[in-house]
C-alpha atoms as a PDB file:
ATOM      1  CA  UNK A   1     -38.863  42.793  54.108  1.00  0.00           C
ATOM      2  CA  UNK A   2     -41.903  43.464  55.748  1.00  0.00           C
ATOM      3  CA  UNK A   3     -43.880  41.566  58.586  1.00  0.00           C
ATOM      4  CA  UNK A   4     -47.280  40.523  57.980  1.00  0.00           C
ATOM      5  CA  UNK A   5     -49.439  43.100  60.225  1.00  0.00           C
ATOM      6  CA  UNK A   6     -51.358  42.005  63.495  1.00  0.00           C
ATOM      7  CA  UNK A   7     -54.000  39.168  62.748  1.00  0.00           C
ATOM      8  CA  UNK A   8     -56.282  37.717  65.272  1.00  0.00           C
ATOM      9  CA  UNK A   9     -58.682  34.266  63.933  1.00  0.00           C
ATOM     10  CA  UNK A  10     -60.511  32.381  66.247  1.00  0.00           C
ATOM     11  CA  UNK A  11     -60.587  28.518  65.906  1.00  0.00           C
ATOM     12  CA  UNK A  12     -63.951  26.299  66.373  1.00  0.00           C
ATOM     13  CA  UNK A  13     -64.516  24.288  63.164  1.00  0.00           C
ATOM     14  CA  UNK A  14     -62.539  20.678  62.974  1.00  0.00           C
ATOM     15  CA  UNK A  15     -64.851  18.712  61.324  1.00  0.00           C
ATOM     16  CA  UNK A  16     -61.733  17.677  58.615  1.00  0.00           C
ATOM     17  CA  UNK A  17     -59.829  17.145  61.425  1.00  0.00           C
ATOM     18  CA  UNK A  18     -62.295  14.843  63.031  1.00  0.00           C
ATOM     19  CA  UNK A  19     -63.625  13.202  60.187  1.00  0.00           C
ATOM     20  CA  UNK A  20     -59.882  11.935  59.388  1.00  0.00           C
ATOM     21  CA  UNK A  21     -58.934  10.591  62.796  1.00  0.00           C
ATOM     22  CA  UNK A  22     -62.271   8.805  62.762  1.00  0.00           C
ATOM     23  CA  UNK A  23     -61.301   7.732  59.380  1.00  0.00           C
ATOM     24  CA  UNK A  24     -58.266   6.494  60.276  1.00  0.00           C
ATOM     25  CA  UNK A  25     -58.847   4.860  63.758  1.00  0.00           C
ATOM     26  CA  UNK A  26     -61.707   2.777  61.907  1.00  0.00           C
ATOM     27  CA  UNK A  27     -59.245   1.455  59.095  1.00  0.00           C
ATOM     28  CA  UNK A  28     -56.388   0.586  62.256  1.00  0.00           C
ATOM     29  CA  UNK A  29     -59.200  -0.947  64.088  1.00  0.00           C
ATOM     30  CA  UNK A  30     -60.397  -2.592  60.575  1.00  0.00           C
ATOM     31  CA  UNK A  31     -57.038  -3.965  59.750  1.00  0.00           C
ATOM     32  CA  UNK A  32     -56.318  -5.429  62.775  1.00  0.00           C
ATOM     33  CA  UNK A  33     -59.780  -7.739  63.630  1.00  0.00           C
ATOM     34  CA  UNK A  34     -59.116  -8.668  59.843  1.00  0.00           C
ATOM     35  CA  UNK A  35     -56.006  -9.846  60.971  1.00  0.00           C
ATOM     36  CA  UNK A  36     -57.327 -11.683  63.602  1.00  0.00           C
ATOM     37  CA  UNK A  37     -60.142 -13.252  61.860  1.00  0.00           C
ATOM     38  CA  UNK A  38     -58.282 -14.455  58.797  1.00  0.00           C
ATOM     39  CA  UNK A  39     -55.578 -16.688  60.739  1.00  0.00           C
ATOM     40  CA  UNK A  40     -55.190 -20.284  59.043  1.00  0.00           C
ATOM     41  CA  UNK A  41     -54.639 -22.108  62.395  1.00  0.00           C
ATOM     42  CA  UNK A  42     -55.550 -21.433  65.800  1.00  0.00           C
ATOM     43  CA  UNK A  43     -54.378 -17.974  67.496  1.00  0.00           C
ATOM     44  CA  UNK A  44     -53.302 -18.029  70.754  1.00  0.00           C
ATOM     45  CA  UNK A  45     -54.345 -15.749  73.742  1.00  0.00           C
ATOM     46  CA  UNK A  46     -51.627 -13.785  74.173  1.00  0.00           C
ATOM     47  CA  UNK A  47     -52.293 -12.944  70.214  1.00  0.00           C
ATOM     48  CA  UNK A  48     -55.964 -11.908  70.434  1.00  0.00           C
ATOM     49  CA  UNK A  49     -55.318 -10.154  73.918  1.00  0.00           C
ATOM     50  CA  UNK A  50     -52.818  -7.884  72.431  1.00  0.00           C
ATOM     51  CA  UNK A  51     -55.354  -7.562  69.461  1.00  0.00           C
ATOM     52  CA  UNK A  52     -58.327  -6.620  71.573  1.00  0.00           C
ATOM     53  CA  UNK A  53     -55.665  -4.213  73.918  1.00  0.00           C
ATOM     54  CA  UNK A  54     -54.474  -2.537  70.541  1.00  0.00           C
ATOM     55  CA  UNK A  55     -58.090  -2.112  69.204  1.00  0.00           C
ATOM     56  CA  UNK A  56     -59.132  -0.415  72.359  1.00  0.00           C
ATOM     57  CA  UNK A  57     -56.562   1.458  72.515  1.00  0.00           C
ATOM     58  CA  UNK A  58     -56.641   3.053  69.173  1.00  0.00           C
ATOM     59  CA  UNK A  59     -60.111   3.710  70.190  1.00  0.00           C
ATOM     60  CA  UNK A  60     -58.912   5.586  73.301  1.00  0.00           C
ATOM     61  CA  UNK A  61     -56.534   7.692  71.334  1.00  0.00           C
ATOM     62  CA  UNK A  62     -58.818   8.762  68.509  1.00  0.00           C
ATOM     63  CA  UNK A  63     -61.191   9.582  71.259  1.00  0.00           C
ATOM     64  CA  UNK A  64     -58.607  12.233  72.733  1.00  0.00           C
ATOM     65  CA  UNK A  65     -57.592  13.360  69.388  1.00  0.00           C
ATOM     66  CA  UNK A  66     -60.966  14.679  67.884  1.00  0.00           C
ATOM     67  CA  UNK A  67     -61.681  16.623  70.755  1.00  0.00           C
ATOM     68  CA  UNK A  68     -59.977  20.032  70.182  1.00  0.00           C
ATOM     69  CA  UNK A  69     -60.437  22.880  72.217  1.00  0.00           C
ATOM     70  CA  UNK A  70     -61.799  26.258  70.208  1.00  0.00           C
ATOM     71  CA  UNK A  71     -58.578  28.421  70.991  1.00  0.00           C
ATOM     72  CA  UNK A  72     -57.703  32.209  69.448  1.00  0.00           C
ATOM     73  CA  UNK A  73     -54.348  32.365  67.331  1.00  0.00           C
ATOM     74  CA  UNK A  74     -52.985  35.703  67.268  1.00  0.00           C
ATOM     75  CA  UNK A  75     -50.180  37.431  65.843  1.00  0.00           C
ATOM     76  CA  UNK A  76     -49.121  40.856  67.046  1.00  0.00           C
ATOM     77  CA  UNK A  77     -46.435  41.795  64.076  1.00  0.00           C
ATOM     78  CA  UNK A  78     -43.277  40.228  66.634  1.00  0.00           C
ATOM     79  CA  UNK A  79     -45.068  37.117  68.112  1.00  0.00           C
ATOM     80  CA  UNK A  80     -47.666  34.576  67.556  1.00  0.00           C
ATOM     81  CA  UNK A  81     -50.009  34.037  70.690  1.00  0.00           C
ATOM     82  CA  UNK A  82     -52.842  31.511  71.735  1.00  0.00           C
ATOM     83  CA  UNK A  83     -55.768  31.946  74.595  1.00  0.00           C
ATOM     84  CA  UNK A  84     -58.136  29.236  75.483  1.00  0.00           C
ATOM     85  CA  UNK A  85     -61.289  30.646  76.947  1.00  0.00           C
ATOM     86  CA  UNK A  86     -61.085  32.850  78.832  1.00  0.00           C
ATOM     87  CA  UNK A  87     -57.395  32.795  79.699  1.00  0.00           C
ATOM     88  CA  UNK A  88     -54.591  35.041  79.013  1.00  0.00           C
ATOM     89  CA  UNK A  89     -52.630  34.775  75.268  1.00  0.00           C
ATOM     90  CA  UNK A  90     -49.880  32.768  76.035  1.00  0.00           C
ATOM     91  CA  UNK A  91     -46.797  34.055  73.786  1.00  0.00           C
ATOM     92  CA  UNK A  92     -44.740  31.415  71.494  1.00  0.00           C
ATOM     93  CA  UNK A  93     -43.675  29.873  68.090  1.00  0.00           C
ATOM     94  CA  UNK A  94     -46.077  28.833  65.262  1.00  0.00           C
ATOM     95  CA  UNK A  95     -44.960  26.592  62.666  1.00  0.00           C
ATOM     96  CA  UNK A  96     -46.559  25.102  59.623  1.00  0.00           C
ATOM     97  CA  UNK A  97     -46.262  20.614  59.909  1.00  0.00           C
ATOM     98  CA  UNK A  98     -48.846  19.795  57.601  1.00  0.00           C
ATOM     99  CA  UNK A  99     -49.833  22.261  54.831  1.00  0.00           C
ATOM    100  CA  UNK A 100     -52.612  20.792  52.386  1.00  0.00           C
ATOM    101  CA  UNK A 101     -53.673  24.432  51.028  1.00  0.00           C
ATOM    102  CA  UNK A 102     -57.329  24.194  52.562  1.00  0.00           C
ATOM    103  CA  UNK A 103     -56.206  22.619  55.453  1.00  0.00           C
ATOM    104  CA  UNK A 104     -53.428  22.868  58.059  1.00  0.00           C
ATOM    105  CA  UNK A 105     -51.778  21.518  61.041  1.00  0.00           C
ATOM    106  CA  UNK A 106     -49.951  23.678  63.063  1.00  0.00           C
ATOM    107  CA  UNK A 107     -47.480  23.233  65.991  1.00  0.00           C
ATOM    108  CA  UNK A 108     -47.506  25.814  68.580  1.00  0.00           C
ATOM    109  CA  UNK A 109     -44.764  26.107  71.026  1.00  0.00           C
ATOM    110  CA  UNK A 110     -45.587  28.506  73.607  1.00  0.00           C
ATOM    111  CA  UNK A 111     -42.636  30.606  75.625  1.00  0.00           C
ATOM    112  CA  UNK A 112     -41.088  28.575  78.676  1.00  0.00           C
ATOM    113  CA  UNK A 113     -39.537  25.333  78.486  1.00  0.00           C
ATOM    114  CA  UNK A 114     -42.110  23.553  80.934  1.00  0.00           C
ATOM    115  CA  UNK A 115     -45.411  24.313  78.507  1.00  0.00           C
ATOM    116  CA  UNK A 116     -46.071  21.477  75.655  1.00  0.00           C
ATOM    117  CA  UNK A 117     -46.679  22.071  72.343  1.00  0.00           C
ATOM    118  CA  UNK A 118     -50.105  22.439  71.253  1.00  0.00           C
ATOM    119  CA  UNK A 119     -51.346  20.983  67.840  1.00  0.00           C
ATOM    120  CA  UNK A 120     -54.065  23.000  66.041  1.00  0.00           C
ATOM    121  CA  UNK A 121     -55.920  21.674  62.740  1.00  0.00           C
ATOM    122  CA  UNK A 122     -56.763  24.802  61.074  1.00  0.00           C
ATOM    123  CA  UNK A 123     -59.032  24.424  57.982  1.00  0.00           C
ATOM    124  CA  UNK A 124     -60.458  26.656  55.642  1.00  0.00           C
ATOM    125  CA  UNK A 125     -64.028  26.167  55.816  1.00  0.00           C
ATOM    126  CA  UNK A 126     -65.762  28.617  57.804  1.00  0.00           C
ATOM    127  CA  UNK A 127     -62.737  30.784  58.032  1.00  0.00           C
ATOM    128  CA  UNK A 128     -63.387  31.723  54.096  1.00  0.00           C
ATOM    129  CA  UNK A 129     -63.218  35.648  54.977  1.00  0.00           C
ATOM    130  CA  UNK A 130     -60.346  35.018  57.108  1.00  0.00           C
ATOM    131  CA  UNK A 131     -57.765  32.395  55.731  1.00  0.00           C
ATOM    132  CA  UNK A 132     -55.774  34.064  52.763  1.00  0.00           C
ATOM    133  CA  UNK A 133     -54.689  36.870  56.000  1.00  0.00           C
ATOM    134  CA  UNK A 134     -53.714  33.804  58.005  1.00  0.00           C
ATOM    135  CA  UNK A 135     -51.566  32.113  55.448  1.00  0.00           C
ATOM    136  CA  UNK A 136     -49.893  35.391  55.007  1.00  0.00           C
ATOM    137  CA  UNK A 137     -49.058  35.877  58.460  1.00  0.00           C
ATOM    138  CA  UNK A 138     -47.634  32.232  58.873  1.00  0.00           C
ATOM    139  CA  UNK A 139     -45.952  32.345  56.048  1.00  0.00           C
ATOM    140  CA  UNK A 140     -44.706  36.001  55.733  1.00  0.00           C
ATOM    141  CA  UNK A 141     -41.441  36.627  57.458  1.00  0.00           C
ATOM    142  CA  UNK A 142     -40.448  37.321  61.272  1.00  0.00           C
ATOM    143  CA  UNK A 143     -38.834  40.210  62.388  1.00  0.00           C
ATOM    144  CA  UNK A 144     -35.414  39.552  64.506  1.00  0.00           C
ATOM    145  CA  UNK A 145     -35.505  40.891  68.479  1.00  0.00           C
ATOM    146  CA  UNK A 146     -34.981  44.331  68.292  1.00  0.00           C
ATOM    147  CA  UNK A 147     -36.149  45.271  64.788  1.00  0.00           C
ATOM    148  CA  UNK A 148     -38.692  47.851  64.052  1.00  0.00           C
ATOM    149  CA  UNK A 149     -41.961  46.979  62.137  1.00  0.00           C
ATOM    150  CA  UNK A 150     -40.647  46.739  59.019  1.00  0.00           C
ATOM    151  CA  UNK A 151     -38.196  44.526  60.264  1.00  0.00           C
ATOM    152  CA  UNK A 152     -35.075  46.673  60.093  1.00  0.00           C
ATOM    153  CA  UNK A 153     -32.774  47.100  62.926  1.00  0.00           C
END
Protein backbone atom coordinates (compact mmCIF):
# COMPACT_ATOMS: atom_id res chain seq x y z
CA UNK A 1 0.00 0.00 0.00
CA UNK A 2 0.81 3.38 -0.52
CA UNK A 3 1.32 6.42 1.95
CA UNK A 4 -0.68 9.39 1.54
CA UNK A 5 1.95 12.07 0.04
CA UNK A 6 3.27 15.16 2.11
CA UNK A 7 0.31 17.49 3.28
CA UNK A 8 0.76 20.66 5.14
CA UNK A 9 -2.94 22.59 6.57
CA UNK A 10 -2.79 25.28 8.80
CA UNK A 11 -5.34 25.48 11.71
CA UNK A 12 -7.20 28.91 12.82
CA UNK A 13 -10.98 28.33 12.61
CA UNK A 14 -12.71 26.68 15.97
CA UNK A 15 -15.75 28.31 16.05
CA UNK A 16 -17.57 24.47 16.33
CA UNK A 17 -15.22 23.83 18.75
CA UNK A 18 -16.02 26.86 20.77
CA UNK A 19 -19.52 27.11 20.24
CA UNK A 20 -19.85 23.44 21.87
CA UNK A 21 -17.78 23.96 25.00
CA UNK A 22 -19.77 27.14 25.51
CA UNK A 23 -22.71 25.03 24.87
CA UNK A 24 -21.93 22.65 27.17
CA UNK A 25 -20.39 24.63 30.15
CA UNK A 26 -23.81 26.69 30.08
CA UNK A 27 -26.05 23.44 30.35
CA UNK A 28 -23.37 22.07 33.49
CA UNK A 29 -23.65 25.46 34.91
CA UNK A 30 -27.62 25.33 34.07
CA UNK A 31 -28.13 22.01 35.67
CA UNK A 32 -26.49 22.60 38.63
CA UNK A 33 -28.14 26.28 39.99
CA UNK A 34 -31.39 24.28 38.94
CA UNK A 35 -30.37 21.92 41.34
CA UNK A 36 -29.81 24.27 43.83
CA UNK A 37 -32.83 26.30 43.41
CA UNK A 38 -35.36 23.49 43.29
CA UNK A 39 -34.45 21.89 46.85
CA UNK A 40 -37.75 21.13 48.97
CA UNK A 41 -36.12 22.02 52.35
CA UNK A 42 -33.37 24.12 53.34
CA UNK A 43 -29.73 23.45 51.76
CA UNK A 44 -26.99 23.71 53.80
CA UNK A 45 -23.66 25.66 53.24
CA UNK A 46 -21.43 23.19 52.63
CA UNK A 47 -24.14 22.24 49.69
CA UNK A 48 -24.36 25.63 47.96
CA UNK A 49 -20.50 26.25 48.55
CA UNK A 50 -19.62 23.23 46.63
CA UNK A 51 -22.39 24.41 44.12
CA UNK A 52 -21.04 27.90 43.64
CA UNK A 53 -17.11 26.18 43.66
CA UNK A 54 -18.37 23.68 40.87
CA UNK A 55 -20.13 26.47 38.83
CA UNK A 56 -17.01 28.53 38.83
CA UNK A 57 -15.09 26.09 38.11
CA UNK A 58 -16.72 24.78 35.05
CA UNK A 59 -16.51 28.33 34.10
CA UNK A 60 -12.71 28.29 34.54
CA UNK A 61 -12.32 25.20 32.47
CA UNK A 62 -14.47 26.16 29.50
CA UNK A 63 -12.54 29.34 29.62
CA UNK A 64 -9.16 27.35 28.97
CA UNK A 65 -10.77 25.06 26.59
CA UNK A 66 -12.06 27.50 23.81
CA UNK A 67 -8.93 29.13 23.54
CA UNK A 68 -6.90 27.12 20.96
CA UNK A 69 -3.80 28.13 19.60
CA UNK A 70 -3.72 28.39 15.45
CA UNK A 71 -0.97 25.58 15.00
CA UNK A 72 0.32 23.93 11.38
CA UNK A 73 -0.29 20.02 11.07
CA UNK A 74 2.00 18.52 8.72
CA UNK A 75 2.70 15.27 7.35
CA UNK A 76 5.91 14.53 5.51
CA UNK A 77 4.94 10.85 3.94
CA UNK A 78 6.83 9.02 7.41
CA UNK A 79 5.64 11.45 10.20
CA UNK A 80 3.01 13.80 11.24
CA UNK A 81 4.44 17.19 12.67
CA UNK A 82 2.98 20.37 14.48
CA UNK A 83 4.61 24.13 14.82
CA UNK A 84 3.05 26.83 16.82
CA UNK A 85 4.13 30.20 15.58
CA UNK A 86 6.92 30.59 14.84
CA UNK A 87 8.56 27.52 16.36
CA UNK A 88 10.12 24.53 14.96
CA UNK A 89 7.65 21.31 13.75
CA UNK A 90 7.80 19.20 16.53
CA UNK A 91 7.69 15.41 15.16
CA UNK A 92 4.96 12.82 16.66
CA UNK A 93 1.75 10.64 16.41
CA UNK A 94 -1.67 11.84 15.11
CA UNK A 95 -4.66 9.97 15.87
CA UNK A 96 -8.29 10.38 15.04
CA UNK A 97 -10.63 10.51 18.89
CA UNK A 98 -13.58 12.06 17.63
CA UNK A 99 -14.51 11.75 13.92
CA UNK A 100 -17.99 13.48 13.07
CA UNK A 101 -17.18 13.69 9.13
CA UNK A 102 -17.15 17.67 9.12
CA UNK A 103 -15.57 17.84 12.21
CA UNK A 104 -12.67 16.26 14.13
CA UNK A 105 -10.74 15.97 17.24
CA UNK A 106 -7.44 14.91 17.06
CA UNK A 107 -4.79 13.78 19.63
CA UNK A 108 -1.31 14.62 18.89
CA UNK A 109 1.48 13.01 20.69
CA UNK A 110 4.63 14.60 19.88
CA UNK A 111 8.20 12.51 20.05
CA UNK A 112 9.76 12.38 23.71
CA UNK A 113 8.13 11.10 26.65
CA UNK A 114 8.25 14.52 28.66
CA UNK A 115 5.94 16.59 25.87
CA UNK A 116 1.93 16.29 26.48
CA UNK A 117 -0.41 15.55 24.11
CA UNK A 118 -1.97 18.27 22.30
CA UNK A 119 -5.76 18.20 21.34
CA UNK A 120 -6.69 19.89 18.03
CA UNK A 121 -10.49 20.42 16.86
CA UNK A 122 -10.15 20.36 13.23
CA UNK A 123 -13.35 21.29 11.30
CA UNK A 124 -14.21 21.56 7.88
CA UNK A 125 -15.34 24.95 7.38
CA UNK A 126 -12.87 27.15 5.97
CA UNK A 127 -10.59 24.30 5.18
CA UNK A 128 -13.22 23.34 2.18
CA UNK A 129 -10.19 23.26 -0.48
CA UNK A 130 -8.16 21.46 1.93
CA UNK A 131 -10.04 18.73 4.04
CA UNK A 132 -10.77 15.65 1.69
CA UNK A 133 -6.36 15.70 1.42
CA UNK A 134 -6.37 15.78 5.21
CA UNK A 135 -8.72 12.93 5.82
CA UNK A 136 -6.68 11.00 3.41
CA UNK A 137 -3.53 11.52 5.05
CA UNK A 138 -4.97 10.61 8.60
CA UNK A 139 -6.60 7.97 7.49
CA UNK A 140 -4.35 6.46 4.72
CA UNK A 141 -1.77 4.07 6.02
CA UNK A 142 1.81 4.56 7.73
CA UNK A 143 4.80 3.31 6.42
CA UNK A 144 6.96 1.01 9.00
CA UNK A 145 10.75 2.52 9.98
CA UNK A 146 12.77 1.74 7.25
CA UNK A 147 10.33 1.42 4.33
CA UNK A 148 10.59 3.31 1.17
CA UNK A 149 7.73 5.65 -0.03
CA UNK A 150 5.57 3.26 -1.10
CA UNK A 151 5.89 1.62 2.01
CA UNK A 152 7.87 -1.46 1.04
CA UNK A 153 10.91 -2.53 2.81
Amino acid sequence: MRAAPAFQVSLHRFGVWRSAVLTLAALAMATMVAWLLTQERPIEIVAWVSATASVVAIGGLAASAVRVPPVDLGWDGQTWSVRRGTGEPAPGDLHVAIDLGRWMLLRFSPAGAAAPAIWLPVQRLGLESQWHALRCSIYSPHPTPGADATGEA
